[in-house]
Protein backbone atom coordinates (compact mmCIF):
# COMPACT_ATOMS: atom_id res chain seq x y z
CA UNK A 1 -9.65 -17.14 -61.51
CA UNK A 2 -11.97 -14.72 -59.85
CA UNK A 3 -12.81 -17.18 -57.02
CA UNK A 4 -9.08 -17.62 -56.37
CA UNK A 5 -8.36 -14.29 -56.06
CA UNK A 6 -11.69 -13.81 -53.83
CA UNK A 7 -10.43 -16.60 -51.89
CA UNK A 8 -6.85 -15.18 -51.34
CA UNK A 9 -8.21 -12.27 -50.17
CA UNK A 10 -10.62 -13.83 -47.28
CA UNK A 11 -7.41 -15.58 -46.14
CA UNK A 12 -5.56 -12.49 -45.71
CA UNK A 13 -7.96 -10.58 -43.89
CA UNK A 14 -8.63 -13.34 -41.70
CA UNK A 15 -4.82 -13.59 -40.80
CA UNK A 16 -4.76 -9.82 -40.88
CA UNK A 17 -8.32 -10.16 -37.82
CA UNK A 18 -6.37 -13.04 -36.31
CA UNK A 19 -2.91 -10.57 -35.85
CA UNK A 20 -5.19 -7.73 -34.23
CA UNK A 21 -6.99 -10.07 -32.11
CA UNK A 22 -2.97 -11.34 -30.59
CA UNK A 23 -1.71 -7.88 -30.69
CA UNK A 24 -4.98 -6.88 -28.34
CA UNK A 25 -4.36 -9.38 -25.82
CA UNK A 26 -1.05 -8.25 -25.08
CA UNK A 27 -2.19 -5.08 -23.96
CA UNK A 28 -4.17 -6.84 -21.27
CA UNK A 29 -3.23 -5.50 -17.91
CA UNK A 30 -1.33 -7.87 -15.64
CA UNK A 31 -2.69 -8.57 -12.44
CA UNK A 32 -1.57 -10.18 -9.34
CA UNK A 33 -3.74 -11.69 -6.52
CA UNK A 34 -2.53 -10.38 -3.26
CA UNK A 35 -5.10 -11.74 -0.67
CA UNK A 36 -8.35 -13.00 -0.72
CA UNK A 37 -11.17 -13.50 2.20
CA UNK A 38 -14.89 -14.05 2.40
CA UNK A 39 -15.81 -11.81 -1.20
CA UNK A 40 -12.91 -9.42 -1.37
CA UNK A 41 -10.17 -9.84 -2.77
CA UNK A 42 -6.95 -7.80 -3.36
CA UNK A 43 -5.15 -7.65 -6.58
CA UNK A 44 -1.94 -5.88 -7.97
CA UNK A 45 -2.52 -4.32 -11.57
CA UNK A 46 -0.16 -3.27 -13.41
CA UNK A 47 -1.23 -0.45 -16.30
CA UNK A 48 1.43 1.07 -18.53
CA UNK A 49 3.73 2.57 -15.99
CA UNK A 50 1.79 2.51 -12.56
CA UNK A 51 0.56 -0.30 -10.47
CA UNK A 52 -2.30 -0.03 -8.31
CA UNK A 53 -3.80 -2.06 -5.54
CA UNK A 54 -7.71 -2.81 -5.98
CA UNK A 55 -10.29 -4.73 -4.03
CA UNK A 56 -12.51 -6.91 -5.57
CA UNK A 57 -15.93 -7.04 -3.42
CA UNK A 58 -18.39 -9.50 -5.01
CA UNK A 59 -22.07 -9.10 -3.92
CA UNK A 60 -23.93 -11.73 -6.09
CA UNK A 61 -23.63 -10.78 -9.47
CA UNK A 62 -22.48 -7.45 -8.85
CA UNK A 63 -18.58 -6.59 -7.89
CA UNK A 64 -17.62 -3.57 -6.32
CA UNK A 65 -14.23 -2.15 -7.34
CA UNK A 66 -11.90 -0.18 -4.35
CA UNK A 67 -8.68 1.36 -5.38
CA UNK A 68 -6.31 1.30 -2.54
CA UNK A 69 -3.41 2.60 -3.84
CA UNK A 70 -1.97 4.23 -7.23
CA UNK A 71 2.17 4.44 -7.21
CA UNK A 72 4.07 5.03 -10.57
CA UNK A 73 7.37 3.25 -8.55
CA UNK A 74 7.61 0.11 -11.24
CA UNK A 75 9.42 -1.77 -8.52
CA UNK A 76 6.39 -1.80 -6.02
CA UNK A 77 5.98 -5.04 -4.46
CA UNK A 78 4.01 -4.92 -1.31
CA UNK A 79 5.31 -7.96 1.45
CA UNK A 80 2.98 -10.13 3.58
CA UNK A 81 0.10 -9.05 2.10
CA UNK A 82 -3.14 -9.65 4.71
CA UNK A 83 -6.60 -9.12 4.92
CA UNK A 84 -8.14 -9.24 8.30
CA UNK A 85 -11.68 -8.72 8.58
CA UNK A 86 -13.16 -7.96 11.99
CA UNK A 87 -16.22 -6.43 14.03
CA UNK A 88 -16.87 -3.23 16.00
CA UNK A 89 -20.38 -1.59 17.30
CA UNK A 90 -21.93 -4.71 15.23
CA UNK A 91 -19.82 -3.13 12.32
CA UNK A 92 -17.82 -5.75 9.67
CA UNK A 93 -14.84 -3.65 8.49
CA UNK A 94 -11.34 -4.82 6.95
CA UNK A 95 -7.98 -4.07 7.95
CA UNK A 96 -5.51 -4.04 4.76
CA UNK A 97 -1.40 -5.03 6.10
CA UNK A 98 1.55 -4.81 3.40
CA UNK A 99 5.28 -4.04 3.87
CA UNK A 100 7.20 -2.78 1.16
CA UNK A 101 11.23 -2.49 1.36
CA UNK A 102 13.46 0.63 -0.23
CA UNK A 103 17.55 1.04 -0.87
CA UNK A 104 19.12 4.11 -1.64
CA UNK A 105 22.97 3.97 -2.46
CA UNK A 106 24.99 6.87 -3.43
CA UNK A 107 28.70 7.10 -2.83
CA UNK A 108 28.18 8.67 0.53
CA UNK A 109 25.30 7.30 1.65
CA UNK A 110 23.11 4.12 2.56
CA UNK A 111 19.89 3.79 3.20
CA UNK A 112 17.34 1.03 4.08
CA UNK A 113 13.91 1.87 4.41
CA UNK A 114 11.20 -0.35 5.71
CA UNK A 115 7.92 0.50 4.81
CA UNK A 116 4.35 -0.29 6.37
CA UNK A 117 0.89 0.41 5.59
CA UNK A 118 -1.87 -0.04 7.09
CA UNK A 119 -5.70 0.81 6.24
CA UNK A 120 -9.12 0.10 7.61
CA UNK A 121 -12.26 -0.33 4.91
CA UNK A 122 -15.66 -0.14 5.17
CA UNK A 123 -16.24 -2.32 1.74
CA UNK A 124 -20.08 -1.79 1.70
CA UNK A 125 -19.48 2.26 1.65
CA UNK A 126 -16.40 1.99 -0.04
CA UNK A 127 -15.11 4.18 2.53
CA UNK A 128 -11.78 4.60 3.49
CA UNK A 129 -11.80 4.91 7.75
CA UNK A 130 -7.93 4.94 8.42
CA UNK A 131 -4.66 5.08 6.49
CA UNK A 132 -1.42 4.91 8.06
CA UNK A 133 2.23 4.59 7.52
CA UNK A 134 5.26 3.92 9.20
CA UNK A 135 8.71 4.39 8.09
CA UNK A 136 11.44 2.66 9.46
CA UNK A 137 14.86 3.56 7.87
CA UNK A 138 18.75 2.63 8.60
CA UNK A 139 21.36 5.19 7.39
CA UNK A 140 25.11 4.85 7.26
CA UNK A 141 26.49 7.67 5.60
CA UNK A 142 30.16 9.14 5.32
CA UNK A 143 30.67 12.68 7.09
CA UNK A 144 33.32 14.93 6.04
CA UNK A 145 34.68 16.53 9.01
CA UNK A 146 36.49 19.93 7.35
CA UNK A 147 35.63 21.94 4.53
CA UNK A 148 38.31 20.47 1.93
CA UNK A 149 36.50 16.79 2.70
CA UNK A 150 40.17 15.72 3.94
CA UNK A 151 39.11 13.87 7.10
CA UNK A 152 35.93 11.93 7.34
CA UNK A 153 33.94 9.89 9.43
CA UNK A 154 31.38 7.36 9.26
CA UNK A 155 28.01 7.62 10.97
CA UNK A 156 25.15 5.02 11.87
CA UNK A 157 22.03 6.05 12.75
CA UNK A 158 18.01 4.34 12.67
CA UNK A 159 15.23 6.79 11.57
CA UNK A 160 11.71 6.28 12.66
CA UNK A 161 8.60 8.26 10.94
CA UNK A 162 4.82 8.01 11.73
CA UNK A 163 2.65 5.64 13.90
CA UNK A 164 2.69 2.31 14.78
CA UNK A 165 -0.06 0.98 14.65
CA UNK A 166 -1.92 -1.52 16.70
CA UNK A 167 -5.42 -2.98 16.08
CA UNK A 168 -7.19 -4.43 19.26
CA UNK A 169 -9.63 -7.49 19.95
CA UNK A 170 -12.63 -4.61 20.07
CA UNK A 171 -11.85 -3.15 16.92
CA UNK A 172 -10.32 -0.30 18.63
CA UNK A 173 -7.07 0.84 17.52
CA UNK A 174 -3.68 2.40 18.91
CA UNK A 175 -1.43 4.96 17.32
CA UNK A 176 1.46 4.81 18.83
CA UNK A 177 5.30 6.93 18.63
CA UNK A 178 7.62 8.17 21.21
CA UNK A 179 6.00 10.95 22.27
CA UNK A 180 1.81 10.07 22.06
CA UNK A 181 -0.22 6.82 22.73
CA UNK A 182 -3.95 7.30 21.40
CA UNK A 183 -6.26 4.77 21.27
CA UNK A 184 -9.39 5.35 18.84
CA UNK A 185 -13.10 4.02 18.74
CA UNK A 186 -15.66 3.81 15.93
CA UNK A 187 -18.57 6.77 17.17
CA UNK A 188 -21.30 5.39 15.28
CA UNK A 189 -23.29 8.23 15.06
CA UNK A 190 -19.80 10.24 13.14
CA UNK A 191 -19.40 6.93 11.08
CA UNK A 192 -15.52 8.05 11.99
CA UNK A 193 -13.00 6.66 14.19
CA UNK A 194 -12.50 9.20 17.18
CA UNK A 195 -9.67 9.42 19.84
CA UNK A 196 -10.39 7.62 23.18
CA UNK A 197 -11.58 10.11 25.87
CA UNK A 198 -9.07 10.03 28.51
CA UNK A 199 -6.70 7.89 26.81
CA UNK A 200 -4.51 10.42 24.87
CA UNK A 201 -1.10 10.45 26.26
CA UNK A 202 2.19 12.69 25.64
CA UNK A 203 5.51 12.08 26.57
CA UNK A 204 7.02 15.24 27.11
CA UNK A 205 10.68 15.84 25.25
CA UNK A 206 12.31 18.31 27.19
CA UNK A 207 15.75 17.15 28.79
CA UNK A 208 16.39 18.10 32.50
CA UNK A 209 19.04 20.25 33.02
CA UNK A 210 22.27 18.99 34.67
């Protein structure tokens, strides 16, 4: 009788391990892999309410972890995810591209947002050398023309915030909007990337008068 009951209760606490060990692995974070080239590689985790975007940067049997970006938006889902590695001043660095898209609706209002990022890396410093993002949005929204909101009128207009950005063959880079056009280099001794001597431009604003 006694080695029955001993028995019954090695069952149960095995059963009891094996229910822990499930309810454990659930709580496993759930990753996504973004991009991958030479030993870095970009993933997507997703931990309790944020996501963030990591790089992975094996060297042997040691990896390096980066963490590009943290958002607590649950519906963050970067587009056309790239990785392009390139070479400046003798210099490997990596150049991190994703889109993301936004909608707002409201009863008034519309808007579609267009989102992208872009970051250069210097994986074996872990050092962030440029982050940069443009905004491109499209609004219709419904204008009341009077102050009882008896007459309205629809209006249509595009939005544009931030650079564009441009890298070049060199590993130079342009930042770019309507009214500047800067090109930047990597000063080696700074470790930074620097505006272009003589290549800063401005467009100047002001309208002639009529």
């Amino acid at each position: 009788m006694k080695k029955i009951f001993l028995i019954a209760i090695l069952l149960i606490s095995a059963i009891s391990f094996s229910q822990k060990k499930k309810t454990t692995s659930k709580k496993s974070n759930n990753k996504t892999v973004l991009a991958k080239v030479d030993n870095v590689t970009a993933e997507m985790i997703s931990i309790k309410n944020q996501k963030q975007i990591v790089l992975f940067v094996s060297n042997g049997s040691v990896q390096d972890t980066i963490k590009v970006k943290t958002t607590d938006n649950s519906n963050f889902s970067p587009l056309n995810f790239k990785i392009t590695p390139f070479t400046t001043n003798n210099l490997k660095f990596y150049y991190l591209h994703w889109e993301e898209n936004n909608s707002t609706n409201t009863k008034l209002k519309k808007e579609d947002q267009s989102i992208i990022e872009s970051q250069i890396w210097n994986v074996e410093k872990k050092e962030l050398l440029l982050g940069n993002i443009q905004k491109n949005s499209h609004i219709v929204e419904t204008v009341f023309l009077d102050k009882n909101k008896t007459a309205s009128e629809t209006q249509e207009r595009n939005r544009k915030e931030g650079f564009e950005f441009n890298l070049l063959p060199n590993g130079d880079f342009t930042l770019k909007n309507k009214t500047q056009n800067d090109t930047y280099v990597y000063n080696t001794t700074t470790n930074k990337y620097e505006i272009k001597r003589g290549t800063s431009t401005k467009t100047s604003t002001t309208r002639k008068k009529r």
